[in-house]
C-alpha atoms as a PDB file:
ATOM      1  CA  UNK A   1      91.663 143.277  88.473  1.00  0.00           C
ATOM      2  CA  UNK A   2      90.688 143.874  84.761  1.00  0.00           C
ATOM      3  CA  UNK A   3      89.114 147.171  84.453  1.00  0.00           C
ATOM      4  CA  UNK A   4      85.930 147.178  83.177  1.00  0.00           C
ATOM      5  CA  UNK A   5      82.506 148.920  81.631  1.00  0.00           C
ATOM      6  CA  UNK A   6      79.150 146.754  81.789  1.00  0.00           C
ATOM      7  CA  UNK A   7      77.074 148.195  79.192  1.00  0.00           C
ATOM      8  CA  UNK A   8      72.970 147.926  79.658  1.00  0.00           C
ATOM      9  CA  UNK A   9      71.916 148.301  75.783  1.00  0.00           C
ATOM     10  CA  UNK A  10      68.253 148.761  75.241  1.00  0.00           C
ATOM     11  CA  UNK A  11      65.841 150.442  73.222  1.00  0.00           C
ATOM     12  CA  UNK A  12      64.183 153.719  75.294  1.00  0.00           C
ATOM     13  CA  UNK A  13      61.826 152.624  78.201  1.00  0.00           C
ATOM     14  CA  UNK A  14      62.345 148.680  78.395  1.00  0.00           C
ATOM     15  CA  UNK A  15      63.876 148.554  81.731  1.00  0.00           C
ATOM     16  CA  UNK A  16      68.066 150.052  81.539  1.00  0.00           C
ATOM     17  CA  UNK A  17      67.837 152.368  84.383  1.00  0.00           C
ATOM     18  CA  UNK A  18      65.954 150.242  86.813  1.00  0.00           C
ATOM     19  CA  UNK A  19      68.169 147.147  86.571  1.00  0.00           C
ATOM     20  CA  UNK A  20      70.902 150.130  87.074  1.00  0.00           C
ATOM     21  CA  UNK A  21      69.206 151.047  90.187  1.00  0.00           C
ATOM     22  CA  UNK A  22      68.685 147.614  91.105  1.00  0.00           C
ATOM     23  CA  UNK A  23      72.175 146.660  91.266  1.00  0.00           C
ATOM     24  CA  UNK A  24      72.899 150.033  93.030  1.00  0.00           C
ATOM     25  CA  UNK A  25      70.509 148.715  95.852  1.00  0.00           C
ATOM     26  CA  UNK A  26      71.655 144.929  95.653  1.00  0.00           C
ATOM     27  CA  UNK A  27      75.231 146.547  96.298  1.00  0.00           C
ATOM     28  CA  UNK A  28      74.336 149.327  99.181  1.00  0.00           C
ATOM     29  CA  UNK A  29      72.244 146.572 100.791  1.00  0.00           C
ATOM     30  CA  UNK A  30      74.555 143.758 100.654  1.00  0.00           C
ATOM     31  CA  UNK A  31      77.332 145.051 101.504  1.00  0.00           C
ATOM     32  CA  UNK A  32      78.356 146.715 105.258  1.00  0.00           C
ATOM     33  CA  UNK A  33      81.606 148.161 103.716  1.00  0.00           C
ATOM     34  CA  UNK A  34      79.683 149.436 100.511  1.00  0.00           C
ATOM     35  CA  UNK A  35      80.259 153.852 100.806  1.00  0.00           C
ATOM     36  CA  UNK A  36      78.217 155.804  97.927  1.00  0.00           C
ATOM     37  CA  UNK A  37      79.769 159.257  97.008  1.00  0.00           C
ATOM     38  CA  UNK A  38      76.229 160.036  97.590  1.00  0.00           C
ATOM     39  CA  UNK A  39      72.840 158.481  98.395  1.00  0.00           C
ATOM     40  CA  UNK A  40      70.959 157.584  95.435  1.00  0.00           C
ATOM     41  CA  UNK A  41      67.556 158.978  94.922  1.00  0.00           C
ATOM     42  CA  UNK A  42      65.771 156.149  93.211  1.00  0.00           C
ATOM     43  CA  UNK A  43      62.910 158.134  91.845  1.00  0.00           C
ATOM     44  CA  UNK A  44      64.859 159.456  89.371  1.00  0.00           C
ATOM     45  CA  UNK A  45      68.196 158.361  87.430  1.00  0.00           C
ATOM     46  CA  UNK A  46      71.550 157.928  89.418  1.00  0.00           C
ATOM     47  CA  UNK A  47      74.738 158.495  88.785  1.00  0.00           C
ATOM     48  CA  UNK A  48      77.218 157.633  91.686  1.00  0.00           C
ATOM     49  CA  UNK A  49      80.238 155.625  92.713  1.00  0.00           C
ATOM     50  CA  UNK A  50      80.473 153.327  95.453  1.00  0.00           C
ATOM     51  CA  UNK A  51      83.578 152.016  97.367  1.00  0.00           C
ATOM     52  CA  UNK A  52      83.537 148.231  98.180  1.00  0.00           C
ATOM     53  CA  UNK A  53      87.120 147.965 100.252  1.00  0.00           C
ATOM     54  CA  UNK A  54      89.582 149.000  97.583  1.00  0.00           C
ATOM     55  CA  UNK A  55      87.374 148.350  94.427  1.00  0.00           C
ATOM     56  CA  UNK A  56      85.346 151.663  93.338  1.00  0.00           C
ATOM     57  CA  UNK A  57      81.894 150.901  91.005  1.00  0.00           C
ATOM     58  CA  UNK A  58      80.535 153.750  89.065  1.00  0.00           C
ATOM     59  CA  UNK A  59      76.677 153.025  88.471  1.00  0.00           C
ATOM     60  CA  UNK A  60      75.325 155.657  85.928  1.00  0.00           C
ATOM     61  CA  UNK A  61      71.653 155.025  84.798  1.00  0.00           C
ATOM     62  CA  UNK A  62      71.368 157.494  81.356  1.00  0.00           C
ATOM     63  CA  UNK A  63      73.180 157.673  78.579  1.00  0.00           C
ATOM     64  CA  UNK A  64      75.527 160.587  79.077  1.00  0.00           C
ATOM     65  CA  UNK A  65      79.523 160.131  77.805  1.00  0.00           C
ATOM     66  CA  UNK A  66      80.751 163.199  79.625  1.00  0.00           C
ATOM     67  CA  UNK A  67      79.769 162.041  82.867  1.00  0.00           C
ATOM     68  CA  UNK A  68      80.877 158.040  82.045  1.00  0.00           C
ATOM     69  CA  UNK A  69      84.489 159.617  80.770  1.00  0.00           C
ATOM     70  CA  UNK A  70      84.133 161.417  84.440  1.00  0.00           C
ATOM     71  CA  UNK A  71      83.850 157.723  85.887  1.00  0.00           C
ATOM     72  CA  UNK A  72      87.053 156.588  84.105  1.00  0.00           C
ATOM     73  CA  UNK A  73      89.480 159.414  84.527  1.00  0.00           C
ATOM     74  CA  UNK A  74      89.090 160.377  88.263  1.00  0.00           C
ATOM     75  CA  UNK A  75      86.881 163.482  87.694  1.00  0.00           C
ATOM     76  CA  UNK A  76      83.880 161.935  89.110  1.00  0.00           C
ATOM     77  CA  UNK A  77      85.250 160.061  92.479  1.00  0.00           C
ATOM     78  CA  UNK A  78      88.435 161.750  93.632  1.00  0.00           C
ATOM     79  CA  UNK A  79      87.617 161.399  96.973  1.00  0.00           C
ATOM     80  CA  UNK A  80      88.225 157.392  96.385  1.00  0.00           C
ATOM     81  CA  UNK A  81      91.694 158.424  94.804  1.00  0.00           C
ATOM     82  CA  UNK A  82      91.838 156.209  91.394  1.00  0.00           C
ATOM     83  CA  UNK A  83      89.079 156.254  88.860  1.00  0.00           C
ATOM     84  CA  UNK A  84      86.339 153.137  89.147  1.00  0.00           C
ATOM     85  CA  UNK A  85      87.742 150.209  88.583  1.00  0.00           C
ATOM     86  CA  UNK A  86      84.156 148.333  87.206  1.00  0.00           C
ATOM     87  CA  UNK A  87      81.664 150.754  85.538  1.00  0.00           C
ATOM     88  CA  UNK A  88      77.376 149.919  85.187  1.00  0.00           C
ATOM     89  CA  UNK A  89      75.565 152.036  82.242  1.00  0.00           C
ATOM     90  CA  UNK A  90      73.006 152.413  80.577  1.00  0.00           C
ATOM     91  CA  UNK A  91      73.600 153.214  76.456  1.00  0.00           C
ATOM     92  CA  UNK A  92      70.642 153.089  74.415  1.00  0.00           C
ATOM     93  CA  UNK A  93      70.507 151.223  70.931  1.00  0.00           C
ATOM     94  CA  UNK A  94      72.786 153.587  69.256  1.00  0.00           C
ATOM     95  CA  UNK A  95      75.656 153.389  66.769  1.00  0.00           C
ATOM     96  CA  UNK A  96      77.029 156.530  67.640  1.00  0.00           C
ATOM     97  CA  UNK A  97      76.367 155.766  71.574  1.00  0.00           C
ATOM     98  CA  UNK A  98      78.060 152.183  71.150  1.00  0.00           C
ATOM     99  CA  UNK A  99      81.157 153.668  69.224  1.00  0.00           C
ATOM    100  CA  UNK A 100      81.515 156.224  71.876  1.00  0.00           C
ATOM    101  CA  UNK A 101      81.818 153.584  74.586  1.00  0.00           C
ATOM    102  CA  UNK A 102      84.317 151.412  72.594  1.00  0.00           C
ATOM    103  CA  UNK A 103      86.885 154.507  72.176  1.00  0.00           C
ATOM    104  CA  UNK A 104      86.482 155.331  76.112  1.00  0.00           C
ATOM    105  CA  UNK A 105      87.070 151.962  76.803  1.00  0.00           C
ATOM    106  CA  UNK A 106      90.330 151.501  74.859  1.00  0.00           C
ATOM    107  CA  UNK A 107      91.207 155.240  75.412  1.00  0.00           C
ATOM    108  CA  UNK A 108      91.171 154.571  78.984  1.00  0.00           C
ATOM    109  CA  UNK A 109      91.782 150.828  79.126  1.00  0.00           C
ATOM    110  CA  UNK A 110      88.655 149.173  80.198  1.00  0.00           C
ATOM    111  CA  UNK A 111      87.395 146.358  79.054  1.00  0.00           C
ATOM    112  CA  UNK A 112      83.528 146.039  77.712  1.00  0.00           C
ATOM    113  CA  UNK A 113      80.823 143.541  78.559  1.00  0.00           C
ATOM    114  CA  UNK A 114      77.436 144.213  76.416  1.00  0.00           C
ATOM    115  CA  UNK A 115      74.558 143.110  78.404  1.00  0.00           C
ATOM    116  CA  UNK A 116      70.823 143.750  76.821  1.00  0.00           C
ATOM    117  CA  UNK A 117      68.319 144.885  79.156  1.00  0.00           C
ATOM    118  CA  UNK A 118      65.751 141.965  80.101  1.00  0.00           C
ATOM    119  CA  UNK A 119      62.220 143.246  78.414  1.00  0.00           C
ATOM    120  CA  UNK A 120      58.704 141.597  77.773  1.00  0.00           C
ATOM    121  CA  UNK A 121      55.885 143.127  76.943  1.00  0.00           C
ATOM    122  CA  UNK A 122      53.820 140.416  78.784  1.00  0.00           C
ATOM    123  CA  UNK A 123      56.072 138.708  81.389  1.00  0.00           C
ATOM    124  CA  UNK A 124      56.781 140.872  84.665  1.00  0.00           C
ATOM    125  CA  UNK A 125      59.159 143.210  84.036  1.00  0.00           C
ATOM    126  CA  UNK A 126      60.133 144.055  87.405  1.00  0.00           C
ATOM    127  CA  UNK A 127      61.089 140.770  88.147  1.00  0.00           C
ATOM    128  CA  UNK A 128      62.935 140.786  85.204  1.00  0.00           C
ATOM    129  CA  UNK A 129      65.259 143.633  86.051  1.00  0.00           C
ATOM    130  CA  UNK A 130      65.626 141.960  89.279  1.00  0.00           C
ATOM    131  CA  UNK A 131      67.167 138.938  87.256  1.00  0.00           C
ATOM    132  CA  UNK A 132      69.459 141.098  85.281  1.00  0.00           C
ATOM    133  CA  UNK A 133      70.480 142.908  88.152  1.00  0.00           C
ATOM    134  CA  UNK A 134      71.619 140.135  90.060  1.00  0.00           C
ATOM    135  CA  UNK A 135      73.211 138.305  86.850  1.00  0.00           C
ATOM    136  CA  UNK A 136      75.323 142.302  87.302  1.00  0.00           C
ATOM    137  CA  UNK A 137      75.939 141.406  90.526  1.00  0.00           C
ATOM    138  CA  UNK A 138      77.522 138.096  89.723  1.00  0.00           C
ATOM    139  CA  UNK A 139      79.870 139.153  87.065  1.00  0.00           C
ATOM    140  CA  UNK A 140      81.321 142.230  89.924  1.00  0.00           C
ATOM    141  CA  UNK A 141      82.169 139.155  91.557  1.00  0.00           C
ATOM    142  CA  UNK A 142      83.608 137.371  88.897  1.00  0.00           C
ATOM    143  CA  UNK A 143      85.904 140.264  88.109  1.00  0.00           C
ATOM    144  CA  UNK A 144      86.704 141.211  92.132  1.00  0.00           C
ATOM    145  CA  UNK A 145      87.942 137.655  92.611  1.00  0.00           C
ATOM    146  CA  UNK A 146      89.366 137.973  89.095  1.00  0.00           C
ATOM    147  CA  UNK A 147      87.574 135.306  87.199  1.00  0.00           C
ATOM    148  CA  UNK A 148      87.030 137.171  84.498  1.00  0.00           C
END
């Protein structure tokens, strides 16, 4: 399986944490074998790993690097053993932020996939972060059964 970060870029407020949260819920719901290192309290952001068989997910709904570098070394999960093999976070519109996540990716051997956060300021944004979170969904798939 190809190790690998799925960044949710966005500017502040336009929808990164809850389609973050979304997937967390798509995966905890749809999913009898799915274990959380802990249970995710919605109202506020998440940060967490969850256990699907032998594949580990790190979901991580702010932009912090120290705890994402925890999700890719084993600092964060070592009650799964290895590090997450597929990472979900949130990174706002930052150069500094973006660079960051390329050198943890290649310092740790991950690959990237940039993914913008779905925002309208007139359609309905919670479906919207439904959509994205299920398009997240599709590519854990993808990279479980090694499509990707």
């Amino acid at each position: 399986m190809n190790k690998t970060i799925i960044a949710v870029y966005g500017k502040q407020d336009e929808g990164k944490s809850k389609i973050i949260k979304n997937v967390c819920q798509i995966l905890l719901n749809g999913y009898l074998n799915a274990v959380p290192t802990k249970i995710p309290n919605y109202s506020a952001d998440i940060s967490l790993a969850i256990q699907l068989s032998n594949i580990k997910i790190g979901l991580q709904s702010y932009d912090d690097l120290n705890t994402l570098e925890k999700l890719v070394n084993n600092k964060f999960t070592p009650q799964f053993g290895d590090s997450c093999d597929i990472i979900i976070c949130a990174i706002e519109c930052d150069e500094v932020y973006i660079k960051n996540i390329n050198t943890i990716a290649n310092k740790y051997n991950y690959n990237t996939i940039w993914m913008s956060s779905y925002f309208s300021r007139k359609l309905n944004n919670s479906v919207l972060n439904s959509k994205a979170a299920e398009n997240i969904v599709d590519i854990i798939k993808s990279l479980i059964v090694e499509e990707l």
